[in-house]
N, C-alpha and C. Protein backbone atom coordinates (compact mmCIF):
# COMPACT_ATOMS: atom_id res chain seq x y z
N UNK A 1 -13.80 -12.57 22.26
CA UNK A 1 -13.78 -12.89 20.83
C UNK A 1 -14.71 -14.07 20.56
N UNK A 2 -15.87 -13.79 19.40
CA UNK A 2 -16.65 -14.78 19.33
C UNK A 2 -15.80 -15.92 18.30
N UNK A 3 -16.65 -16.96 18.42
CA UNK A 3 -16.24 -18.28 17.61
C UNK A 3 -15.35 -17.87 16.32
N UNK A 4 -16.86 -17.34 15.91
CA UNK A 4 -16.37 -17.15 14.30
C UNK A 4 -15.46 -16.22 13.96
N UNK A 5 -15.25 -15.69 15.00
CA UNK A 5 -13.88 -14.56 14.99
C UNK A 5 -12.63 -14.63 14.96
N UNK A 6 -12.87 -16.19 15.84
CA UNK A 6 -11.06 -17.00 16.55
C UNK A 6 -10.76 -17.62 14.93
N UNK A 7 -11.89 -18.19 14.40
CA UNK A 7 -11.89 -19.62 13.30
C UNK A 7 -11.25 -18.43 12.02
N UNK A 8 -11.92 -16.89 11.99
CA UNK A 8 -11.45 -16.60 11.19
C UNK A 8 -10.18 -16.11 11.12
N UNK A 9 -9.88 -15.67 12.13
CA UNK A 9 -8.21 -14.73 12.55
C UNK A 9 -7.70 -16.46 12.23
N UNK A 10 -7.72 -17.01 13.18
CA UNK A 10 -6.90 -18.42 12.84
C UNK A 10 -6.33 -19.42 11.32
N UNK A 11 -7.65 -18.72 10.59
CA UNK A 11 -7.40 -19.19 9.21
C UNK A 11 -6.77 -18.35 8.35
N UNK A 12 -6.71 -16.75 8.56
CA UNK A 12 -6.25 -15.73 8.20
C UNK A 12 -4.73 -15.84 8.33
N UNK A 13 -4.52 -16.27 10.00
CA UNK A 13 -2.93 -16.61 9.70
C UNK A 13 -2.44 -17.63 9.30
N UNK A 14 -3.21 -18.52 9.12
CA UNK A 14 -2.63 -19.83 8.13
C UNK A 14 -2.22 -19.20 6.80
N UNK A 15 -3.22 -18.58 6.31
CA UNK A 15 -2.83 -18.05 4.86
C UNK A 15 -2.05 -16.87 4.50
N UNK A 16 -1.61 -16.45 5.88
CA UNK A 16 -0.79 -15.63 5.90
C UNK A 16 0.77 -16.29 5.83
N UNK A 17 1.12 -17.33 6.74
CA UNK A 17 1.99 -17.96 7.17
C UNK A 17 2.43 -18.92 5.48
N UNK A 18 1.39 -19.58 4.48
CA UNK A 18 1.31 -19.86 3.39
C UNK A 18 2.10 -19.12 2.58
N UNK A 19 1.78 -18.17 2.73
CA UNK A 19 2.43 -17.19 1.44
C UNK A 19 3.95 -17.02 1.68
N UNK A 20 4.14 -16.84 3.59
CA UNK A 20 5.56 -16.35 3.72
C UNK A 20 6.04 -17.91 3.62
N UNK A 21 6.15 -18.74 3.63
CA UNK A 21 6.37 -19.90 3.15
C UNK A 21 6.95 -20.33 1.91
N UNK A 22 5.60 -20.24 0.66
CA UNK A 22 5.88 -20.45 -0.20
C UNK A 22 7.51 -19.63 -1.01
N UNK A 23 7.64 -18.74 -0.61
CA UNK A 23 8.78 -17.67 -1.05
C UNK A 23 9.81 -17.52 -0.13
N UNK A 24 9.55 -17.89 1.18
CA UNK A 24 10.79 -18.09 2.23
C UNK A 24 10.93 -16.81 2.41
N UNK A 25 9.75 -15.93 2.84
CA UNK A 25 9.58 -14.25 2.83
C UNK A 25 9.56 -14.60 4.43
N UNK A 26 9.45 -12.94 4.99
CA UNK A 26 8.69 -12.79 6.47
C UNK A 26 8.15 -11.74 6.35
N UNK A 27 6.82 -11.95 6.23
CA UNK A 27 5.83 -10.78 6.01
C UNK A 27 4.82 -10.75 7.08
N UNK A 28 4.93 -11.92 7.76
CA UNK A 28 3.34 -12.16 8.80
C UNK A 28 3.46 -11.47 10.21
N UNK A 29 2.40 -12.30 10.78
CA UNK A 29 2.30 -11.26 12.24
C UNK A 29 2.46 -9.60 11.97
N UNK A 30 2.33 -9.19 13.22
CA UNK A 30 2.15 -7.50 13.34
C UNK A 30 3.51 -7.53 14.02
N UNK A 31 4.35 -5.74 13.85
CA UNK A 31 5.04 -5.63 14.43
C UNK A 31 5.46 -3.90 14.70
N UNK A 32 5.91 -4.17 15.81
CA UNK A 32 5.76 -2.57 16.68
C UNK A 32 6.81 -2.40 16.39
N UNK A 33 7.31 -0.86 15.94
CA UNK A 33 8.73 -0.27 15.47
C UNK A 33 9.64 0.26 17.13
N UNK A 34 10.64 0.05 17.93
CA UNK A 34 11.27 0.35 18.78
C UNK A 34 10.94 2.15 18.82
N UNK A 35 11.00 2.71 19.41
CA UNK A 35 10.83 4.61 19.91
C UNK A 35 10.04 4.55 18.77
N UNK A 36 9.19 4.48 18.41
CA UNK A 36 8.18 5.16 17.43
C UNK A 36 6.98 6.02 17.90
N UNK A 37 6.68 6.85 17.58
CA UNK A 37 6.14 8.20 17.77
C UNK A 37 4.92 7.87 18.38
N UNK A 38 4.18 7.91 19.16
CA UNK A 38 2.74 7.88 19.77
C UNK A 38 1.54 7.78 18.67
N UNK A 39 1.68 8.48 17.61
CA UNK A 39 0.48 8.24 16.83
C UNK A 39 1.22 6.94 15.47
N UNK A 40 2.16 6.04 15.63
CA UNK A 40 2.92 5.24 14.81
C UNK A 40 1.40 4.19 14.71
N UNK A 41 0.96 3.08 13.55
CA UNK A 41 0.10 2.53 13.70
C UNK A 41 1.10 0.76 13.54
N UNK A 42 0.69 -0.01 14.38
CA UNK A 42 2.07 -1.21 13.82
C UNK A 42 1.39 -2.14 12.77
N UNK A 43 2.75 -2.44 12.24
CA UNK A 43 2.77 -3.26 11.14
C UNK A 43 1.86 -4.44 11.28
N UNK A 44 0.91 -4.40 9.86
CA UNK A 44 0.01 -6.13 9.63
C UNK A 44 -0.16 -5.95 8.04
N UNK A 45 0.52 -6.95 7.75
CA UNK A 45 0.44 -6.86 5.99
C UNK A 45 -0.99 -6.90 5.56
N UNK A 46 -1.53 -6.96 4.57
CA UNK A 46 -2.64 -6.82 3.85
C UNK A 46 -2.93 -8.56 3.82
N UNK A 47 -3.75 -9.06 3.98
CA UNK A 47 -4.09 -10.94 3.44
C UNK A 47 -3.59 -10.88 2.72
N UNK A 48 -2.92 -11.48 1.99
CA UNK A 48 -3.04 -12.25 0.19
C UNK A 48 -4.27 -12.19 -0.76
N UNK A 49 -5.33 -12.74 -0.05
CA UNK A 49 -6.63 -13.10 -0.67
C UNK A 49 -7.18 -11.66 -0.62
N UNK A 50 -6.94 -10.65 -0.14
CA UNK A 50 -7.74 -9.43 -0.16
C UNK A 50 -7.15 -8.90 -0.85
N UNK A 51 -6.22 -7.92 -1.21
CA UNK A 51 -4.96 -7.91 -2.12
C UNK A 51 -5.52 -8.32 -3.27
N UNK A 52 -5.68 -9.81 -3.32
CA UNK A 52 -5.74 -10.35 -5.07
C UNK A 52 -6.89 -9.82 -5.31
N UNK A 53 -8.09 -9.99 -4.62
CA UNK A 53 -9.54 -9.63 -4.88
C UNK A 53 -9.64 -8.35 -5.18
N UNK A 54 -8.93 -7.47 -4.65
CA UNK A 54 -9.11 -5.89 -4.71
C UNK A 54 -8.67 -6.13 -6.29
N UNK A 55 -7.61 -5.98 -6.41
CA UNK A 55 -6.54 -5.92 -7.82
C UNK A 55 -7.32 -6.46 -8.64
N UNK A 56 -7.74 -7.80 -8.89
CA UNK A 56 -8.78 -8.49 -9.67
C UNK A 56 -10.20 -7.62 -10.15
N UNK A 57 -10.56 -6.57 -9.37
CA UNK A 57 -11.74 -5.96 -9.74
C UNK A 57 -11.45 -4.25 -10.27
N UNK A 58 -10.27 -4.34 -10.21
CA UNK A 58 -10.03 -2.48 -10.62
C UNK A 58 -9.48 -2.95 -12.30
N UNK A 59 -9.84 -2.37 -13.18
CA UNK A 59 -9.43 -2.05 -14.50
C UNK A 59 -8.34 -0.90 -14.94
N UNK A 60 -6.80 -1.51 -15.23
CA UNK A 60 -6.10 -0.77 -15.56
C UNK A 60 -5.08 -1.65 -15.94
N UNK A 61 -4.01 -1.18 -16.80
CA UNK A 61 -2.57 -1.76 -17.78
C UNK A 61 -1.65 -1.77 -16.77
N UNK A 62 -1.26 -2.78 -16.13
CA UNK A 62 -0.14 -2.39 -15.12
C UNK A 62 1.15 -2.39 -15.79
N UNK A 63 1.38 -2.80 -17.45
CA UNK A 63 2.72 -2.00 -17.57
C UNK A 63 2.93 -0.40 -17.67
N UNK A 64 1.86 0.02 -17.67
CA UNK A 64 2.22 1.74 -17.85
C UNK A 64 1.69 2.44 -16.50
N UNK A 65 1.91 1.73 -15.19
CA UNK A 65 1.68 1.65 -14.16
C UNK A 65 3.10 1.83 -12.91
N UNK A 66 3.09 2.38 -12.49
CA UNK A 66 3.87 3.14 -11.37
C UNK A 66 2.95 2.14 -10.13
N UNK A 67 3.29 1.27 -9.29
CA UNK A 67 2.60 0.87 -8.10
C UNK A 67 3.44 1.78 -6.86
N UNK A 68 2.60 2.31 -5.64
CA UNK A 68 3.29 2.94 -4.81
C UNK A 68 2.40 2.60 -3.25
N UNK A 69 3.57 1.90 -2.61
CA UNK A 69 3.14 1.44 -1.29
C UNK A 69 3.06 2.41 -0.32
N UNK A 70 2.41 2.90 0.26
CA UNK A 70 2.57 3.78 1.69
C UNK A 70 2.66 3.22 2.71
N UNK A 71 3.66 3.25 3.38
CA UNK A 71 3.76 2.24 4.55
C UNK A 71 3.63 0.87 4.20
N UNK A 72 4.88 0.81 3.73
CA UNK A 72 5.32 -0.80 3.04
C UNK A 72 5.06 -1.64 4.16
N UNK A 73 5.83 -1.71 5.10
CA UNK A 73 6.49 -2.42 6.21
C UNK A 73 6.92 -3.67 6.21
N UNK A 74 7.01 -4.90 6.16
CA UNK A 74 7.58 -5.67 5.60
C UNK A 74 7.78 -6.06 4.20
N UNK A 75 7.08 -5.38 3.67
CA UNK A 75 6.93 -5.31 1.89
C UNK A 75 6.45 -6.62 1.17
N UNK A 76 4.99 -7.31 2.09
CA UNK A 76 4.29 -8.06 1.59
C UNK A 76 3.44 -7.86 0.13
N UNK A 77 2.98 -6.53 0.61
CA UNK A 77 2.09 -6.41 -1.07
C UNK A 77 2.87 -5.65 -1.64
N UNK A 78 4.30 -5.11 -2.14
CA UNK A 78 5.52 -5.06 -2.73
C UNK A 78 5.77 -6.66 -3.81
N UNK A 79 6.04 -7.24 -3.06
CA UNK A 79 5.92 -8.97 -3.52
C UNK A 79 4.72 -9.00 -4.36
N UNK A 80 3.52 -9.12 -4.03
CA UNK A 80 2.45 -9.43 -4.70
C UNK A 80 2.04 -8.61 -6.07
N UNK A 81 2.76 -7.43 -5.88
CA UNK A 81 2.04 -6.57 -6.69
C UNK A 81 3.08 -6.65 -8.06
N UNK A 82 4.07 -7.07 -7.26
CA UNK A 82 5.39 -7.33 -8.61
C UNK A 82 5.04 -8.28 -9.69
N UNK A 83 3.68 -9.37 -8.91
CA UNK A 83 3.49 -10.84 -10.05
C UNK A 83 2.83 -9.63 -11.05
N UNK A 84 1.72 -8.59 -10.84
CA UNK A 84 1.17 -8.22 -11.67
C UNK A 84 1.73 -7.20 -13.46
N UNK A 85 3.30 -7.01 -12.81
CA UNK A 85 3.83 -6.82 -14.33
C UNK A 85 3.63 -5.18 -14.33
N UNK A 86 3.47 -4.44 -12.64
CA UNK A 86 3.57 -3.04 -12.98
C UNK A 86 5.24 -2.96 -13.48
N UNK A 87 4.86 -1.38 -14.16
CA UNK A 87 6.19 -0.72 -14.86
C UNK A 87 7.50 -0.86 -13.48
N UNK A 88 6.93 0.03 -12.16
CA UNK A 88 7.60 0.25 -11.05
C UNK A 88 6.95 -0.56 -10.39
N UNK A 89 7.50 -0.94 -9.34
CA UNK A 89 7.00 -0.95 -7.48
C UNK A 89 7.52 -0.51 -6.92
N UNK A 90 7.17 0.67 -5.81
CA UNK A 90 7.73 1.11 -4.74
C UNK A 90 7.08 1.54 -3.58
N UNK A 91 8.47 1.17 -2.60
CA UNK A 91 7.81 1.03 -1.29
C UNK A 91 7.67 1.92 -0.48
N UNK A 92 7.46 2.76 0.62
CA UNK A 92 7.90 3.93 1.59
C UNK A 92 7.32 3.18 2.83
N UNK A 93 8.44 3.64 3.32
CA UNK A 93 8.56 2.97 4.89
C UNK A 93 9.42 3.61 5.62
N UNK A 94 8.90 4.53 7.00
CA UNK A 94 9.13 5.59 7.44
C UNK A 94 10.47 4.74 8.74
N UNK A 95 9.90 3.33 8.99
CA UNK A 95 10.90 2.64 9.78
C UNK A 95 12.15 2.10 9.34
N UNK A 96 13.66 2.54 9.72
CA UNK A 96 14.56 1.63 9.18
C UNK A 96 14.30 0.24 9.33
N UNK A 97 14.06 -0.40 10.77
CA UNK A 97 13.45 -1.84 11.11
C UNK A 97 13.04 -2.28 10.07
N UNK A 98 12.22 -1.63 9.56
CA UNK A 98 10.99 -2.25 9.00
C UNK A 98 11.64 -2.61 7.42
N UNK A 99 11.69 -0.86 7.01
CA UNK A 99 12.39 -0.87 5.62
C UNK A 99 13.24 -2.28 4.77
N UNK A 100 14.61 -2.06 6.50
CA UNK A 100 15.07 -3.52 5.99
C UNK A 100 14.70 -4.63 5.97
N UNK A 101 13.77 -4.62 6.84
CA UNK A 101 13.33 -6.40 6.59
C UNK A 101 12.93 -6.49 5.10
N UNK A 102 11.83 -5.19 5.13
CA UNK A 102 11.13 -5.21 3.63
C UNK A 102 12.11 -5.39 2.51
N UNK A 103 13.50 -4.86 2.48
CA UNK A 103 14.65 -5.08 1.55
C UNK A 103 14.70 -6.51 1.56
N UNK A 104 15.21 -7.08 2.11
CA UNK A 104 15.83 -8.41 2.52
C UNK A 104 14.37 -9.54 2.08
N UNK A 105 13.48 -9.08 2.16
CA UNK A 105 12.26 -9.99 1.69
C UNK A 105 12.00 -9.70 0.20
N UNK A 106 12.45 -8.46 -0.62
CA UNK A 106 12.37 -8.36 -1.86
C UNK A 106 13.49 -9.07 -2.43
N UNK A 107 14.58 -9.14 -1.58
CA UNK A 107 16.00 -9.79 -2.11
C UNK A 107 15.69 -11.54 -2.43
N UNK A 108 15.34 -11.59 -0.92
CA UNK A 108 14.60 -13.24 -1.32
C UNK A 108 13.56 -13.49 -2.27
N UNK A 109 12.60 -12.94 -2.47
CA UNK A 109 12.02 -13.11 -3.38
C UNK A 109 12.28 -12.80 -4.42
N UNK A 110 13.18 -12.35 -4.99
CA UNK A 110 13.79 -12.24 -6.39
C UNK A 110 14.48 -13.34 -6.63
N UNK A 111 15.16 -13.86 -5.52
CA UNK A 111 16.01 -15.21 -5.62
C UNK A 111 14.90 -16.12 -5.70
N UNK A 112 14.05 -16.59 -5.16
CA UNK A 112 12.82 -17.26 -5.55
C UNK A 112 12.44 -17.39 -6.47
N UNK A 113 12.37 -16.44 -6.81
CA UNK A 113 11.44 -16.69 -8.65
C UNK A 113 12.55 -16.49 -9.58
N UNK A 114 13.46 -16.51 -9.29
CA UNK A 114 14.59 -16.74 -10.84
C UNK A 114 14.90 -15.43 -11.11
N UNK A 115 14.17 -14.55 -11.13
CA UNK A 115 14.33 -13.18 -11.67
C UNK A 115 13.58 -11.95 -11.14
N UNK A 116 14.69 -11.10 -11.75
CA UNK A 116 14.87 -9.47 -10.80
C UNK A 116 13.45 -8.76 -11.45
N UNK A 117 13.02 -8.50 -10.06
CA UNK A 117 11.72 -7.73 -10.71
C UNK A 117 12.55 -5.61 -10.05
N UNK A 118 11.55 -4.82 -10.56
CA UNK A 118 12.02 -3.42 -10.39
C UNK A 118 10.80 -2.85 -8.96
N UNK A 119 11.50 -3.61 -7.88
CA UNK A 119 11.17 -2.87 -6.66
C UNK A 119 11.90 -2.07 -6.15
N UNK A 120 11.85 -1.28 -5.41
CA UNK A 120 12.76 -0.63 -4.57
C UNK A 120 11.30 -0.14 -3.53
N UNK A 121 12.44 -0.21 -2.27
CA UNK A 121 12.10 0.55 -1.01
C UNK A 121 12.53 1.77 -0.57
N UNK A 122 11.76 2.70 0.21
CA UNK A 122 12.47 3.99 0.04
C UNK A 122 12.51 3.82 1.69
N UNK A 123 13.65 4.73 2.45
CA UNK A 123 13.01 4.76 4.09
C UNK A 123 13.01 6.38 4.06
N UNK A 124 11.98 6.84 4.25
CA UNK A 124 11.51 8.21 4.49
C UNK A 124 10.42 8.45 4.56
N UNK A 125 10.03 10.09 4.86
CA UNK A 125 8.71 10.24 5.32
C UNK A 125 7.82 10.11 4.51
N UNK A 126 6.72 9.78 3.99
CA UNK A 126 5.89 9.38 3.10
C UNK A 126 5.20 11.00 2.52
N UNK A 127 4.54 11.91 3.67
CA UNK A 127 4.62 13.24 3.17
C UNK A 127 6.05 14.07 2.33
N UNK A 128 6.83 13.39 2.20
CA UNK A 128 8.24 14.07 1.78
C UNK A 128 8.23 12.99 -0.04
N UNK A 129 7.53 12.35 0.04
CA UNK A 129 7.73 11.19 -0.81
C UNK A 129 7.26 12.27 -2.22
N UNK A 130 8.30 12.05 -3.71
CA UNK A 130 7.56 12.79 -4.52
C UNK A 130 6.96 11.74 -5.30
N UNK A 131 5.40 12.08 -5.85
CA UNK A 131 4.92 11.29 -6.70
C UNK A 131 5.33 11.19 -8.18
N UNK A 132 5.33 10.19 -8.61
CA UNK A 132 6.46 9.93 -9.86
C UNK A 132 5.54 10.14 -10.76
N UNK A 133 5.95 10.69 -12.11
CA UNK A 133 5.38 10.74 -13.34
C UNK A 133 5.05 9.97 -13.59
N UNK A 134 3.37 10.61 -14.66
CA UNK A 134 3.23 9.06 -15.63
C UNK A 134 2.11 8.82 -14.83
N UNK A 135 1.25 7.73 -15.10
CA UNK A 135 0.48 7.03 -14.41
C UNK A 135 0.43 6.14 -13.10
N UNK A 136 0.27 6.29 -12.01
CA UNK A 136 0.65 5.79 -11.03
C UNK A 136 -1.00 5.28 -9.93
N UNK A 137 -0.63 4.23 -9.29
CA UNK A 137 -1.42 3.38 -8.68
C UNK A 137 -0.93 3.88 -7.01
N UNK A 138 -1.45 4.17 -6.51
CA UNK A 138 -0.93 4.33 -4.93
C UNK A 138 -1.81 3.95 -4.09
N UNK A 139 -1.38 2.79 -3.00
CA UNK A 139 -2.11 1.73 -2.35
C UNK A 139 -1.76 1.93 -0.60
N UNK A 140 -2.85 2.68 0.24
CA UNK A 140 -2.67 2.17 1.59
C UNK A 140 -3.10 1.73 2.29
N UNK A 141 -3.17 0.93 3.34
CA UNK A 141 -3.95 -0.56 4.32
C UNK A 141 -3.24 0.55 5.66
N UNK A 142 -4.37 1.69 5.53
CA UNK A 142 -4.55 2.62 6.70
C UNK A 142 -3.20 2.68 7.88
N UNK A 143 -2.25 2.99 7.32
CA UNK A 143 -0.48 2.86 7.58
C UNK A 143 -0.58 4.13 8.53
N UNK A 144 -1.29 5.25 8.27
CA UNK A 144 -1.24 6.36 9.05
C UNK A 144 -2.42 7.04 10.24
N UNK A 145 -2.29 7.78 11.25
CA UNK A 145 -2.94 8.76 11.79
C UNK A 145 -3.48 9.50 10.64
N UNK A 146 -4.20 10.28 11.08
CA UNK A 146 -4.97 11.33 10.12
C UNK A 146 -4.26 12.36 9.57
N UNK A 147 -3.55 12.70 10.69
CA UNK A 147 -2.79 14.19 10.59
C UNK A 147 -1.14 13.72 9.71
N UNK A 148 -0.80 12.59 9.04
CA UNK A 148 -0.13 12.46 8.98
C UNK A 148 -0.21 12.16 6.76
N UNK A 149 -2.14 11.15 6.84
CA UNK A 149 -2.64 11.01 5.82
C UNK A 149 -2.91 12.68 5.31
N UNK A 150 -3.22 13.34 6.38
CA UNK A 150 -3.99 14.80 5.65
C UNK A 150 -2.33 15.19 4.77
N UNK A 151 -1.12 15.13 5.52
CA UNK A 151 0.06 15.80 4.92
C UNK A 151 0.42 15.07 3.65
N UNK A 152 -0.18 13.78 3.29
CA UNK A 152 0.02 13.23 2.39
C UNK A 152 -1.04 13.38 1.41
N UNK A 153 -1.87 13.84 1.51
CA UNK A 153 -3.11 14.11 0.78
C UNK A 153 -2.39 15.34 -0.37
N UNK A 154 -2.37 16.44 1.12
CA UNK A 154 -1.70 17.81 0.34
C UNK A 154 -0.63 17.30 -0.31
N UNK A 155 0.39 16.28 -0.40
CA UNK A 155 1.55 16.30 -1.09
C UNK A 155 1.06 15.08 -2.75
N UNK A 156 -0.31 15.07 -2.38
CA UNK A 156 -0.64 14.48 -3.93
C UNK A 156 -1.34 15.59 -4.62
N UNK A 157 -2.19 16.34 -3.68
CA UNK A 157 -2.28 17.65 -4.75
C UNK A 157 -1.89 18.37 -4.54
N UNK A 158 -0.42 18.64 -4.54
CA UNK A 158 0.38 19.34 -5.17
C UNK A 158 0.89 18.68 -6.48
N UNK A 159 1.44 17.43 -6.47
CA UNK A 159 1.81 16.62 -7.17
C UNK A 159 1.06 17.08 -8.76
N UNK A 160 -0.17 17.10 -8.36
CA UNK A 160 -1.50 17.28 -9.59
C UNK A 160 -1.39 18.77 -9.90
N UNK A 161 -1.61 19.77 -8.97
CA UNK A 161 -1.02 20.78 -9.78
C UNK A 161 0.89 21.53 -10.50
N UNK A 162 1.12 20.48 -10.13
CA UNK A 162 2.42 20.71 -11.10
C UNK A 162 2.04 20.36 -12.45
N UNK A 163 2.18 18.95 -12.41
CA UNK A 163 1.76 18.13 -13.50
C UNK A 163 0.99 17.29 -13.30
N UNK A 164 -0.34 17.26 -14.05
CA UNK A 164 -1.81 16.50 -13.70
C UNK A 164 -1.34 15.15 -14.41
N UNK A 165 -1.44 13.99 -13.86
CA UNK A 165 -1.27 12.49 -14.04
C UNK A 165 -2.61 11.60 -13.72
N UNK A 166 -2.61 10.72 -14.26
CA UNK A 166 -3.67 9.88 -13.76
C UNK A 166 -3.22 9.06 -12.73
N UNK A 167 -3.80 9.85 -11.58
CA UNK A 167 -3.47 8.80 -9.96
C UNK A 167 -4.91 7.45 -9.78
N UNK A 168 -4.44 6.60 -9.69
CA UNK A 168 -5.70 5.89 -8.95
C UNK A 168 -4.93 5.55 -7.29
N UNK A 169 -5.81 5.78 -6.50
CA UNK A 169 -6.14 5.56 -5.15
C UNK A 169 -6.83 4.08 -4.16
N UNK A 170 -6.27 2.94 -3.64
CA UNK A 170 -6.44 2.20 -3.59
C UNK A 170 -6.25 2.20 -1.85
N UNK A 171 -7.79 2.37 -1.32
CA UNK A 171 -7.44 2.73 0.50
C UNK A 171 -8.18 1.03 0.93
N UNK A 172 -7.36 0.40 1.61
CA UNK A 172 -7.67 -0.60 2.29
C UNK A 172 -8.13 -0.45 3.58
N UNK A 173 -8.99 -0.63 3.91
CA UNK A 173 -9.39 -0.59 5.84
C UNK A 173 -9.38 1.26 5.68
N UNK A 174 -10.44 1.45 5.11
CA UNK A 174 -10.61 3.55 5.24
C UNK A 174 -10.82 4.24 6.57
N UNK A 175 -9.99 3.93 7.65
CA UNK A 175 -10.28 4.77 9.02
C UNK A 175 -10.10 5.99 8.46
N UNK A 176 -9.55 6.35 7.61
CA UNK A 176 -9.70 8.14 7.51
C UNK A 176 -10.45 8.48 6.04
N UNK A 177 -11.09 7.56 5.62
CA UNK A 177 -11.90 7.57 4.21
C UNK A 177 -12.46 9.00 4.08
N UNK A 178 -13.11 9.78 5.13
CA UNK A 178 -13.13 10.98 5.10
C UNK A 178 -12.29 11.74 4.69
N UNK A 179 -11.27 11.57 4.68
CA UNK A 179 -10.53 13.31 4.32
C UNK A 179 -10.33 13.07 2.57
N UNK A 180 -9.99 11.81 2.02
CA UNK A 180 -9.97 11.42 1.08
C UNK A 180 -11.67 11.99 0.10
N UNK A 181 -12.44 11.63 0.79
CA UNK A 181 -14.25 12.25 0.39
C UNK A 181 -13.90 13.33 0.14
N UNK A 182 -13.50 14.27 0.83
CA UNK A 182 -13.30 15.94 0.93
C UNK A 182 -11.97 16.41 0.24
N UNK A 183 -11.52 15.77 -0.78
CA UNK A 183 -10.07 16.24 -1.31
C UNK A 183 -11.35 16.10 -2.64
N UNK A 184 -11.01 17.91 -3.22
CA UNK A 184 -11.54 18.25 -4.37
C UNK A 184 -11.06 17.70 -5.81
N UNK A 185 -9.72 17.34 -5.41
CA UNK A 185 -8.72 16.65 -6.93
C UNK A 185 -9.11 15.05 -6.59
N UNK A 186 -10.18 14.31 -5.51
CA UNK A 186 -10.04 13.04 -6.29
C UNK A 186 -11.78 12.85 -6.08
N UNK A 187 -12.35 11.83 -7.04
CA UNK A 187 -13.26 11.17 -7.31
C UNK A 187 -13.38 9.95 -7.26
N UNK A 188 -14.37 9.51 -5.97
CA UNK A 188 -14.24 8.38 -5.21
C UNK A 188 -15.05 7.19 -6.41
N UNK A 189 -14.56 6.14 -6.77
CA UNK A 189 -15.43 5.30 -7.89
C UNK A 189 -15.76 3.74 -7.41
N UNK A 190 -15.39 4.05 -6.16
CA UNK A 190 -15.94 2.49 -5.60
C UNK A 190 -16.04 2.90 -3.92
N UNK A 191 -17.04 2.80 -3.20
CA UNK A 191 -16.74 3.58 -1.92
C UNK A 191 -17.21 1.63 -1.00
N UNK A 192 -16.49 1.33 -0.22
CA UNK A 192 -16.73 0.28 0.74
C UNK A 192 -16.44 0.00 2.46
N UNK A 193 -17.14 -1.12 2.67
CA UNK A 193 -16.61 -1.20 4.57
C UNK A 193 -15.41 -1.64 4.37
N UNK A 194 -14.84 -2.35 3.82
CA UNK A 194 -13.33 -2.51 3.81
C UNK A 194 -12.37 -1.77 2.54
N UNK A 195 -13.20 -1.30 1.25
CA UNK A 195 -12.11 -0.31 1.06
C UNK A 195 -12.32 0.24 0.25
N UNK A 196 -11.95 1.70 -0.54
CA UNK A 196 -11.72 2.21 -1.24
C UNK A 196 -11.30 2.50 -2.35
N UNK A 197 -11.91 2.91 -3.56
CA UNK A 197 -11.01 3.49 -4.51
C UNK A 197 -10.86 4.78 -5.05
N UNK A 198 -10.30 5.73 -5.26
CA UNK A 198 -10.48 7.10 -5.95
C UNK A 198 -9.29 7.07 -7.36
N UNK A 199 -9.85 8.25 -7.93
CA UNK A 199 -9.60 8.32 -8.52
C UNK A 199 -8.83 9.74 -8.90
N UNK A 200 -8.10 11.05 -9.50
CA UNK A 200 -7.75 11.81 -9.68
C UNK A 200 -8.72 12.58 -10.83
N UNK A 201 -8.80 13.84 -11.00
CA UNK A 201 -10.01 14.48 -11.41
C UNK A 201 -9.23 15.86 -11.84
N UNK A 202 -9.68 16.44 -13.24
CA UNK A 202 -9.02 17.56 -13.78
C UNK A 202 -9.00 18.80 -13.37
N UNK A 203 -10.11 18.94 -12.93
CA UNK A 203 -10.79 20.41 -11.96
C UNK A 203 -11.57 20.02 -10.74
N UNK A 204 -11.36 21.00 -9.81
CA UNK A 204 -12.27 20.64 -8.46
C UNK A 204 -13.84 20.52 -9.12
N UNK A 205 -14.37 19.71 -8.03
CA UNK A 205 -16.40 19.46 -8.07
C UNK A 205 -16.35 20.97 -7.81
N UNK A 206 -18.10 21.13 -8.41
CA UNK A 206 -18.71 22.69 -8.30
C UNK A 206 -19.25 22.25 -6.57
């Protein structure tokens, strides 16, 4: 690991350690789920500062906004995304471990700030997850294998051909940015080395 690599991971968890601090959360470090499946990817919350920056540059009303975590896991950007005043937040998190911590850190942080914001965590499979009516924001920091994103792909368009909604797509760290390119129901409107945005689209491209 070069210099500037140690100085940056090192400052990364300062400001990681900051945040779980300020709120008396535990969101930091990475963490491996007990028997979890061979292709499981372990838990590392999103920065803070990347998070805000992303959110800061996408244009949309977050009260008529549905936020939806894929692979919550401690339910750091759950927390963050609550300052922004979406309608919902919700979490999916395929680990009980995990789920609960993520509970127990939304609990504290509601006690923190005086007042009940509308999170909830779900623990189930994220392909099983139904997408909620209405306008919805759905955010992942590459939580899955491929074969696991592809089953979740198909379970958003399906979602769209039931009832067509305006999805926006928010991929952090795109190791599978590909399959997302090649899904005919979305339209990619910001393409990057660290991340993604798409969008949902009325009819497939010719």
């Amino acid at each position: 690991m070069g210099i500037k690599n140690f100085l940056f991971q090192r400052w990364r968890s300062h400001v990681d350690w900051k945040f779980d601090r300020q709120f008396a959360v535990d969101t930091s470090g990475t963490f491996e789920v007990s028997n979890a499946p061979a292709d499981a990817i372990p838990y590392a919350g999103t920065p803070p500062y990347r998070f805000y920056s992303i959110m800061s540059k996408l244009s949309f009303e977050p009260r008529e906004l549905t936020f939806v975590d894929f692979g919550c896991g401690k339910g750091r950007v759950l927390l963050m995304a609550s300052q922004f005043g979406f309608k919902r937040v919700i979490g999916i998190e395929h680990s009980p471990e995990l789920s609960d911590i993520a509970k127990s850190n939304v609990a504290i942080y509601q006690r923190a700030r005086g007042r009940p914001s509308d999170i909830r965590v779900n623990c189930e499979n994220a392909a099983d997850f139904r997408i909620p009516p209405g306008k919805t924001l759905l955010y992942f920091y590459n939580p899955f294998m491929g074969n696991v994103m592809g089953a979740v792909l198909a379970n958003i368009q399906q979602a769209l051909k039931e009832t067509f909604r305006e999805i926006t797509i928010v991929y952090y760290n795109p190791v599978y940015g590909h399959l997302f390119d090649a899904a005919d129901f979305l339209d990619c409107v910001k393409k990057g080395r660290q991340y993604s945005v798409y969008r949902s689209i009325t009819k497939p491209r010719d």
